[in-house]
Protein backbone atom coordinates (compact mmCIF):
# COMPACT_ATOMS: atom_id res chain seq x y z
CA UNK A 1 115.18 21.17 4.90
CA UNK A 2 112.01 22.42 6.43
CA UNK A 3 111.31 21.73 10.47
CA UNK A 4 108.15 19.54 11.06
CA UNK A 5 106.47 20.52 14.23
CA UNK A 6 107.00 16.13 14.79
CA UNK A 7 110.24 16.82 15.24
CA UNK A 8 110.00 19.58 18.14
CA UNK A 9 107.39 17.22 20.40
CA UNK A 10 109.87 14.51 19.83
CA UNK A 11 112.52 16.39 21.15
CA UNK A 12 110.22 17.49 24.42
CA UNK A 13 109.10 13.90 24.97
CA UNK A 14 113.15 13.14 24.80
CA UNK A 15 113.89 15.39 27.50
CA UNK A 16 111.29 14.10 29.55
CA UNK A 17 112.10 11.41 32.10
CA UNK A 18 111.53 8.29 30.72
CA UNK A 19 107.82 7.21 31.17
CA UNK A 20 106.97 6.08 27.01
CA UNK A 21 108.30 4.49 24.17
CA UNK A 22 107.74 6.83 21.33
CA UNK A 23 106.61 5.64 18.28
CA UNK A 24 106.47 7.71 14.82
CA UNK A 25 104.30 6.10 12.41
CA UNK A 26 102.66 7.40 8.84
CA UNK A 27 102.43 5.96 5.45
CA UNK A 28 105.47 6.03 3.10
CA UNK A 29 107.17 9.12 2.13
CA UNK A 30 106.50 11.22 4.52
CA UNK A 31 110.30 12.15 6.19
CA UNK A 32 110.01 9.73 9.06
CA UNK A 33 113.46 8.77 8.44
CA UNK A 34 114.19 11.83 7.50
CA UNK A 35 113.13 13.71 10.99
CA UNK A 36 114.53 11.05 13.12
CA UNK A 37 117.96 12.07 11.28
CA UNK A 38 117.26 15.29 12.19
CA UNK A 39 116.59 14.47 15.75
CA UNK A 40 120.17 12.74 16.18
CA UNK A 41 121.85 15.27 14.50
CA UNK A 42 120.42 18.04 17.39
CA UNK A 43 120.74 15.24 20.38
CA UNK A 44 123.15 15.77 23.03
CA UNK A 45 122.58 12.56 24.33
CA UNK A 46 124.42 9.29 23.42
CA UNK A 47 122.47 7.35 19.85
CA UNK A 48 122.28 4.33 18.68
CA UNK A 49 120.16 3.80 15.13
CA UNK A 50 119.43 0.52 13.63
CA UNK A 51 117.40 -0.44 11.06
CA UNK A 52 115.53 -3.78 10.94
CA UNK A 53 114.92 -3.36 6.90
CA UNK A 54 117.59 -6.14 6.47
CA UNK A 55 116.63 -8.57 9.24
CA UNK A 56 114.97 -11.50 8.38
CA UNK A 57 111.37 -11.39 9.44
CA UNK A 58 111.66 -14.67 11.57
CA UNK A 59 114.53 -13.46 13.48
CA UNK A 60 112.69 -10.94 16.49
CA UNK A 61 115.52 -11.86 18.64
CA UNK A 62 117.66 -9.63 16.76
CA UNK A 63 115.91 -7.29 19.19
CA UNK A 64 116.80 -8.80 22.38
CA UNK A 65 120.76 -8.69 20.87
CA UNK A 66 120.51 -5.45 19.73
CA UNK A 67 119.13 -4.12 22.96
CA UNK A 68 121.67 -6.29 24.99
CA UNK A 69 124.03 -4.56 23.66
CA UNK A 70 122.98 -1.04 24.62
CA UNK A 71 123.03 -2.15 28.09
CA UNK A 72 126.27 -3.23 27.72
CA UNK A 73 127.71 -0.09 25.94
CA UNK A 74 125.92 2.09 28.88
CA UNK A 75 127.09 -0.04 31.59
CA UNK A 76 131.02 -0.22 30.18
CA UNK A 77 130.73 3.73 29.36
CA UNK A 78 128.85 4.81 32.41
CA UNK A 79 126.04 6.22 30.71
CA UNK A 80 123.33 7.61 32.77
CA UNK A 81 120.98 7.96 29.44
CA UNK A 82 121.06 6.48 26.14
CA UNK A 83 118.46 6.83 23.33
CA UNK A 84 117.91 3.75 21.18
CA UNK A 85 115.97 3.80 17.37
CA UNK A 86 114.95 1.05 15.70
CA UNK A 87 113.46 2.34 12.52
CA UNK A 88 110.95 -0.27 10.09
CA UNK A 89 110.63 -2.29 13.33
CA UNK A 90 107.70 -4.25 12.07
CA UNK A 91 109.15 -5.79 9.81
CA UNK A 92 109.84 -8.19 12.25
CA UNK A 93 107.53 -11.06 13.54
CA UNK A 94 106.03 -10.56 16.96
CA UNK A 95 108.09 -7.09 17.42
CA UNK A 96 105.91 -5.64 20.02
CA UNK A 97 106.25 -9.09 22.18
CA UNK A 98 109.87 -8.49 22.25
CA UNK A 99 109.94 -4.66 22.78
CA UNK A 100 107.56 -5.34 25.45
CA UNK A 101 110.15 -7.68 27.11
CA UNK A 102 113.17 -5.31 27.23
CA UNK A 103 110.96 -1.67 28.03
CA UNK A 104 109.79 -3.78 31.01
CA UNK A 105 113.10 -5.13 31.86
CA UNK A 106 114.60 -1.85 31.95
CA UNK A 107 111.64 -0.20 33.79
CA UNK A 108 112.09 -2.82 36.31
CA UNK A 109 115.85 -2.28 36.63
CA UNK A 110 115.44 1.57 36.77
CA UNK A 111 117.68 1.82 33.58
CA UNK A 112 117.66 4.41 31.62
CA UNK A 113 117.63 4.02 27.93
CA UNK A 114 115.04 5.78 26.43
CA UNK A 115 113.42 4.19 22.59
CA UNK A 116 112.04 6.01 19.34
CA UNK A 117 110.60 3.29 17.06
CA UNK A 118 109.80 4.44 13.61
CA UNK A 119 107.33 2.20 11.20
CA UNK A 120 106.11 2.72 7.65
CA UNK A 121 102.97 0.81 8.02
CA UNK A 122 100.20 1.92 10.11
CA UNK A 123 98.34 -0.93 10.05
CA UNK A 124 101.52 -2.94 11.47
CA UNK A 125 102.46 -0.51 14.14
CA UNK A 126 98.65 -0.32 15.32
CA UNK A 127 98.60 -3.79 15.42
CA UNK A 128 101.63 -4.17 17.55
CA UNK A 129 101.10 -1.31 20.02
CA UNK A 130 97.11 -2.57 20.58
CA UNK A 131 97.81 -6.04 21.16
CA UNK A 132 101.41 -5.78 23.40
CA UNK A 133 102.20 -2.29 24.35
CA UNK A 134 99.34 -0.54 25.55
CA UNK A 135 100.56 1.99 28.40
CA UNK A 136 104.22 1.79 27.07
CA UNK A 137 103.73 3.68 24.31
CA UNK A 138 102.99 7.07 22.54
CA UNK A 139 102.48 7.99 19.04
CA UNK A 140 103.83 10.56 17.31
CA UNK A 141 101.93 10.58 14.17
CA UNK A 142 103.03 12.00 10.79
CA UNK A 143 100.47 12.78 8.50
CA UNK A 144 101.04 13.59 4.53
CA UNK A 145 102.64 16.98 3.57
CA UNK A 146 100.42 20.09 3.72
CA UNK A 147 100.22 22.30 1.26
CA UNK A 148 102.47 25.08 3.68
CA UNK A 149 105.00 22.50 4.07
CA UNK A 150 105.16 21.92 -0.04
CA UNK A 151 105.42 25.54 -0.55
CA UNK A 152 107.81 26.15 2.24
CA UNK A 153 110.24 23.23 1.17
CA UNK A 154 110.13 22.90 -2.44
CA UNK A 155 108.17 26.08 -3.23
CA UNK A 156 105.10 24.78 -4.54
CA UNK A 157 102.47 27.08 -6.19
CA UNK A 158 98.80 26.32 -5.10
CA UNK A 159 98.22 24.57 -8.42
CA UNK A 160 101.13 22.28 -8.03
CA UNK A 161 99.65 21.38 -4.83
CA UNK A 162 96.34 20.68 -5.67
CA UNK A 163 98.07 18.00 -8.82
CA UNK A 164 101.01 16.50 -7.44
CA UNK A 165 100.00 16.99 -3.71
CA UNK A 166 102.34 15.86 -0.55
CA UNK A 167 104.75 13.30 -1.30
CA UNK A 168 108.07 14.96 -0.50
CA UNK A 169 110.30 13.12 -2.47
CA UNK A 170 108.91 13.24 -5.63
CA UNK A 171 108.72 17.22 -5.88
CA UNK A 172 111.53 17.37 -7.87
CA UNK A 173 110.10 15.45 -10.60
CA UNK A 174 107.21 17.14 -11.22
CA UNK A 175 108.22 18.89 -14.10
CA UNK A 176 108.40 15.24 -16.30
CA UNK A 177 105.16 14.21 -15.08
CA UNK A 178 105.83 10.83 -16.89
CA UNK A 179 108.52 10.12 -14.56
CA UNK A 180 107.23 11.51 -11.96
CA UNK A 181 103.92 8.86 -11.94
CA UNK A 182 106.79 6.26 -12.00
CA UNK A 183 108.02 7.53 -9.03
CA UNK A 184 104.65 7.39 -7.11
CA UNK A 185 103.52 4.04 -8.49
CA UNK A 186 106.67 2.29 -7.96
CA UNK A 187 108.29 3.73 -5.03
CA UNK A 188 105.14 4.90 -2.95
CA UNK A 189 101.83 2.70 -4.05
CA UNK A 190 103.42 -0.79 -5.17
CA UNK A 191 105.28 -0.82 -1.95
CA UNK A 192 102.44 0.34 0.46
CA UNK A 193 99.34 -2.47 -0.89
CA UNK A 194 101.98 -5.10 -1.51
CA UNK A 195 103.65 -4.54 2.06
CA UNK A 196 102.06 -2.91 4.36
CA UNK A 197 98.47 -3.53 3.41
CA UNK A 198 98.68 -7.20 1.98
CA UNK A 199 101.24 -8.32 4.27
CA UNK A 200 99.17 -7.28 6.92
CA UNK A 201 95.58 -8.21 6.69
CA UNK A 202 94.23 -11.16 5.95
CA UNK A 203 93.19 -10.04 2.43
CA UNK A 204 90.76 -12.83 0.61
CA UNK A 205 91.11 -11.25 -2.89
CA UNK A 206 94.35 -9.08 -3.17
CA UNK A 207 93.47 -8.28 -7.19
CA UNK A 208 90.12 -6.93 -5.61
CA UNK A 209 91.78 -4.35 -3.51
CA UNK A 210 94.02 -3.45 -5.77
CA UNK A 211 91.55 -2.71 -8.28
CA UNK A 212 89.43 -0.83 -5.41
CA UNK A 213 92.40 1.57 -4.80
CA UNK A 214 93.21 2.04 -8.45
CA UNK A 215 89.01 2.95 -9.43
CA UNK A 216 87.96 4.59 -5.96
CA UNK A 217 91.50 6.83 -6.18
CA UNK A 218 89.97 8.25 -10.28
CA UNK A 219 86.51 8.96 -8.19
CA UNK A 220 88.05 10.86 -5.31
CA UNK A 221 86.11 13.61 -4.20
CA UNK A 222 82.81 12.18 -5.72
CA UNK A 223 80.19 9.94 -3.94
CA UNK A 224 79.97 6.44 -6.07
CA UNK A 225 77.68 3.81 -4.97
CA UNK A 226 79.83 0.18 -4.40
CA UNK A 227 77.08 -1.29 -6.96
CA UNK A 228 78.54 1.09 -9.73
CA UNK A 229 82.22 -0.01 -8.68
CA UNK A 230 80.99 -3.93 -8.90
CA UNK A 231 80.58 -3.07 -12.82
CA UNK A 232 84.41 -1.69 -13.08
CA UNK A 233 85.67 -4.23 -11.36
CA UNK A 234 87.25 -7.63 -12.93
CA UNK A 235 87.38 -9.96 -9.59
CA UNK A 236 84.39 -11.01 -8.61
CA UNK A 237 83.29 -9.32 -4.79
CA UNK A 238 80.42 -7.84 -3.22
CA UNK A 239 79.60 -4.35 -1.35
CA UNK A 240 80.49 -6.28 1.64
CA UNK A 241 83.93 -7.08 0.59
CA UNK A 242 84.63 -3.55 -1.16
CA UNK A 243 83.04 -1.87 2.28
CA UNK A 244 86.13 -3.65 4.49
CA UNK A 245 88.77 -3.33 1.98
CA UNK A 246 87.70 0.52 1.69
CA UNK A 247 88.59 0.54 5.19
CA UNK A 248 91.69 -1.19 5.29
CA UNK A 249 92.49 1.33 2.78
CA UNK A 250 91.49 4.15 5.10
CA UNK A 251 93.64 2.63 7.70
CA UNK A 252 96.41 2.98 5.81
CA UNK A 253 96.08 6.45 4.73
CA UNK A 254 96.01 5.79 1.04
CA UNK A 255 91.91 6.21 0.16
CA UNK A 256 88.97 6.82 2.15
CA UNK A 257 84.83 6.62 2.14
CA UNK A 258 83.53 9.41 3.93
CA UNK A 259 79.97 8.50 5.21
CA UNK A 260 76.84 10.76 4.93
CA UNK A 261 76.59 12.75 7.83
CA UNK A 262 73.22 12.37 9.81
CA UNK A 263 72.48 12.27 13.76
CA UNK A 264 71.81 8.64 13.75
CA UNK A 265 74.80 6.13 13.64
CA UNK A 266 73.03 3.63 12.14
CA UNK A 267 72.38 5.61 8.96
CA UNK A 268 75.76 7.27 8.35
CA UNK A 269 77.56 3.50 8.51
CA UNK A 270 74.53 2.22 5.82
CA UNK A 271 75.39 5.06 3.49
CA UNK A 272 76.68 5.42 -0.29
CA UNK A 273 81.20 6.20 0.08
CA UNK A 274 82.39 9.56 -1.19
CA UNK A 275 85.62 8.41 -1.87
CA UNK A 276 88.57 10.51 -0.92
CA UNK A 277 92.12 10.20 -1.59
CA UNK A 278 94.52 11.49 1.85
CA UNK A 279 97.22 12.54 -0.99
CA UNK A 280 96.16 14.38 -4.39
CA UNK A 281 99.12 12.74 -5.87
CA UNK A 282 97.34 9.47 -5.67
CA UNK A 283 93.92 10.94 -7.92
CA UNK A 284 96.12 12.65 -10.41
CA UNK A 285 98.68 9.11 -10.96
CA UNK A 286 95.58 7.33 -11.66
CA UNK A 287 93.27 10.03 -13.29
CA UNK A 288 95.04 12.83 -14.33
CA UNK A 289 95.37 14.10 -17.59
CA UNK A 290 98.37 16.49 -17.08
CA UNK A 291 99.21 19.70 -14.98
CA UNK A 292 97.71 22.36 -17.70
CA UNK A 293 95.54 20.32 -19.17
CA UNK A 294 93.49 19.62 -16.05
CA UNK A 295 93.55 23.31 -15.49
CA UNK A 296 91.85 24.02 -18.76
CA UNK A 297 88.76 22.07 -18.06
CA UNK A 298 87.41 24.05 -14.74
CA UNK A 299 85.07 21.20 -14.20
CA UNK A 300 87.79 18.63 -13.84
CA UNK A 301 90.18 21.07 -12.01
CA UNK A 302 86.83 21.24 -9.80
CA UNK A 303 86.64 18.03 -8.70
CA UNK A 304 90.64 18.57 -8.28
CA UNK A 305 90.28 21.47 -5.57
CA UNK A 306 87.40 19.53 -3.90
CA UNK A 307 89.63 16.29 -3.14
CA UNK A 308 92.48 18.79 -1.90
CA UNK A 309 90.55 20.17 0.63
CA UNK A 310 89.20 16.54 1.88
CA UNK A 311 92.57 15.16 1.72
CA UNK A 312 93.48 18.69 4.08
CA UNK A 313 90.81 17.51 6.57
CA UNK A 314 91.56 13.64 6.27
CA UNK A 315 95.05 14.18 7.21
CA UNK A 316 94.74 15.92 10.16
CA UNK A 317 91.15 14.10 11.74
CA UNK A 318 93.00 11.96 13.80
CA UNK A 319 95.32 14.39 15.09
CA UNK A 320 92.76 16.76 16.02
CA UNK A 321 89.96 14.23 17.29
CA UNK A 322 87.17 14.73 14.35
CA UNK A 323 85.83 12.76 11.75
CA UNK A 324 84.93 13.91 8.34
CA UNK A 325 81.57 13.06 6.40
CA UNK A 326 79.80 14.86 3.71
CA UNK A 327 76.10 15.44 3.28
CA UNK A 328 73.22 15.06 0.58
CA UNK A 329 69.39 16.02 0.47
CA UNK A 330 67.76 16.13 -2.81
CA UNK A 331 69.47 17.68 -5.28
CA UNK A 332 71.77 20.00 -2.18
CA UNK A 333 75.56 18.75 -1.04
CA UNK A 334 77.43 19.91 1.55
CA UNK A 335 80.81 18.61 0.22
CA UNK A 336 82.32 17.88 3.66
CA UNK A 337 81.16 17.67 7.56
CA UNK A 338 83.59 18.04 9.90
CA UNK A 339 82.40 16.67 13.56
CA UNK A 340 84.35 16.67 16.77
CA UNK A 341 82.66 15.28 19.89
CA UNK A 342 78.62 15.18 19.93
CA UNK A 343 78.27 18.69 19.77
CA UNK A 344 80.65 20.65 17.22
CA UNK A 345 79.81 20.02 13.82
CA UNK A 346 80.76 22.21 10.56
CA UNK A 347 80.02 22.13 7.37
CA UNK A 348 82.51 23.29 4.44
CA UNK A 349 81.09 24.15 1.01
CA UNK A 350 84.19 23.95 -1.91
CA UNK A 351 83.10 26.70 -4.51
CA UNK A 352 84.85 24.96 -7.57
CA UNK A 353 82.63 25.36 -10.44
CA UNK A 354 81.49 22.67 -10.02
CA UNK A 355 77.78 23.71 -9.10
CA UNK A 356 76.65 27.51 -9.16
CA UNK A 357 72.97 26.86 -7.87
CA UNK A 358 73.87 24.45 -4.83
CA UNK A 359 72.03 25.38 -1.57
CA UNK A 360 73.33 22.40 0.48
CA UNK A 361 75.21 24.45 2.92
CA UNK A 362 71.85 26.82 3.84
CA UNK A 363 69.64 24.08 3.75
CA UNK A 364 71.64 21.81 6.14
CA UNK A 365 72.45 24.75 8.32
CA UNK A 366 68.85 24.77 8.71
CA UNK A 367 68.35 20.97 9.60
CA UNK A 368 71.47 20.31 11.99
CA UNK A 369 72.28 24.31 12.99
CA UNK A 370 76.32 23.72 12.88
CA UNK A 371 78.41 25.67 14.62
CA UNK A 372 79.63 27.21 11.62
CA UNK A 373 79.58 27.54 7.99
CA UNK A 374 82.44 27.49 5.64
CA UNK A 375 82.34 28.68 2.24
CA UNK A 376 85.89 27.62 0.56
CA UNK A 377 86.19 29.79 -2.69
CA UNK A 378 84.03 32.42 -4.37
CA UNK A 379 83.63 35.02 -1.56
CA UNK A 380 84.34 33.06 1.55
CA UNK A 381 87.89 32.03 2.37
CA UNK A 382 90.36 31.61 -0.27
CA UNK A 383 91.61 28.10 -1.04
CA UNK A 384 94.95 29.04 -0.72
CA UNK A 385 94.05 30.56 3.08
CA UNK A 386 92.59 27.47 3.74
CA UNK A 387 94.79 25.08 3.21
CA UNK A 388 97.06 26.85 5.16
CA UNK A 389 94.93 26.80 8.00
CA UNK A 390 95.01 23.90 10.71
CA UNK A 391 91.72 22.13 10.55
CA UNK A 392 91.71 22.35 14.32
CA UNK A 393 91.24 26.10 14.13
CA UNK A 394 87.80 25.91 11.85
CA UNK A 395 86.08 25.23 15.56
């Protein structure tokens, strides 16, 4: 059982006086549960955990109870502190209305019982905090598994990395791959566009998206115009529709469309996707044609090492405060941007195999003079070095 750094800023914000709600939120399968477990286990300070899995989703007062209660245990007990979880809290209708009503209650009173509220959609929790608890709250976001948490917790080569990528709970499968794709459809991708995506926007044509995730997660790393998709495709859309549900899809962490990178806005929102999976796992459920097998054929494992290294940057852009693009001219690629403010911009060439005569990372350094340039592979960095890097450090 490996340590997430989560886990230590939750226990600083803990001993803090009480000033936020703190809120953990990430897709599924990433130890939320897990590190919140942790965090009681380590507390010195009187717990209660509840989970509103159960609760039926018209019943929010089941908050106001719960949190009655609390007072009434610290008031009987004397309790100067108490911490109070509440773990898939938006499952319940109007949550953050309620939560709202009690933080303020206590803040008002001077009481002091402190709240963690865990959430398996993204979309939900964002929702929630933006529309009732803005001021109350801070996040504590946890992203999918990096490659030095895989190695350090299940001891995961590189290769096993870059094919069955970051879900935690499926590592020990990997060696049936048949039942491990089982695990990830049913447990991890049924559950999150079923329940936290279609349960949470108002999604027109549900087949559509589902069809989007399954196609743009088989063209991950690879920049597919949303005309090409509209051929694949068996519900009728258009690139409008595809455009939002690709961002929904972002949103949740499951699959992204990087824009092209260029100085004016206007041009990098008008541009073709490069699609781009935030968990490996997801491109080799859908695409993959087995561990060795995809090793064989170092064009495919290519494209393979490419989407690891854009589903390394994806998962930590929010974190960090950048946003990821890639960039064509011509025949040249630079396979991915990374941008933080106005200023700091650099671009990361993956040398896969993939191309051997590809000058996109001279010829843009010429146009946009980055800050710096990355080669990943071949005689820059290893891949192994960076994927153990934080993005961050790359400024």
């Amino acid at each position: 059982m490996i340590i997430r750094k989560q886990l230590i800023t939750l226990q600083e914000r803990m001993q803090e006086p009480r000033q936020f709600i703190q809120v953990l939120a990430g897709t599924r399968q990433v130890g939320k549960t897990t590190l919140v477990k942790q965090f009681v286990e380590r507390c010195t300070v009187p717990v209660t955990s509840l989970n509103a899995d159960t609760i039926d989703e018209n019943n929010p007062q089941w908050i106001s109870k719960q949190w009655a209660d609390v007072r009434q245990q610290m008031r009987l007990l004397k309790q100067e502190e108490h911490i109070l979880i509440i773990d898939e809290i938006q499952k319940l209708k109007n949550w953050s209305e309620y939560v709202k009503r009690e933080w303020d209650a206590d803040s008002w009173s001077g009481l002091n019982l402190k709240v963690i509220l865990l959430g398996s959609s993204r979309l939900l929790i964002k929702d929630g905090l933006t529309e009732s608890l803005a001021g109350r709250y801070e996040l504590i976001r946890m992203p999918h598994w990096s490659f030095a948490e895989m190695q350090e917790a299940f001891g995961f080569t590189l290769e096993e990395y870059i094919y069955f990528g970051g879900y935690p709970g499926s590592a020990k499968l990997i060696h049936n791959e048949a039942r491990w794709k089982r695990y990830i459809l049913q447990s991890i991708v049924d559950p999150a566009i079923e329940k936290d995506v279609l349960m949470t926007k108002r999604i027109h044509k549900p087949a559509l998206l589902s069809q989007l995730f399954r196609i743009g997660s088989t063209y991950s790393a690879e920049i597919v115009a949303y005309n090409k998709l509209l051929g694949q495709l068996q519900d009728a859309g258009n690139t409008t529709t595809l455009a939002n549900y690709l961002k929904v899809l972002g949103e949740a962490e499951l699959l992204g469309g990087l824009q092209k990178f260029a100085h004016a806005p206007i041009r990098q929102v008008s541009s073709i996707p490069k699609f781009q999976v935030y968990n490996n796992a997801l491109l080799s459920t859908y695409a993959g044609h087995g561990f060795m097998a995809e090793q064989l054929d170092s064009a495919r494992w290519g494209r393979w090492v490419e989407s690891a290294v854009g589903a390394h940057l994806m998962n930590w852009a929010e974190e960090h405060d950048y946003r990821v693009f890639y960039w064509r001219g011509g025949n040249n690629e630079v396979d991915f941007v990374i941008q933080r403010g106005l200023d700091e911009v650099v671009a990361i060439e993956v040398k896969s195999g993939k191309r051997t005569d590809n000058q996109g990372i001279h010829t843009f350094a010429d146009s946009f003079h980055p800050k710096h340039s990355i080669v990943v592979g071949g005689a820059g960095i290893s891949l192994e070095q960076f994927l153990l890097l934080s993005p961050e450090d790359l400024f």
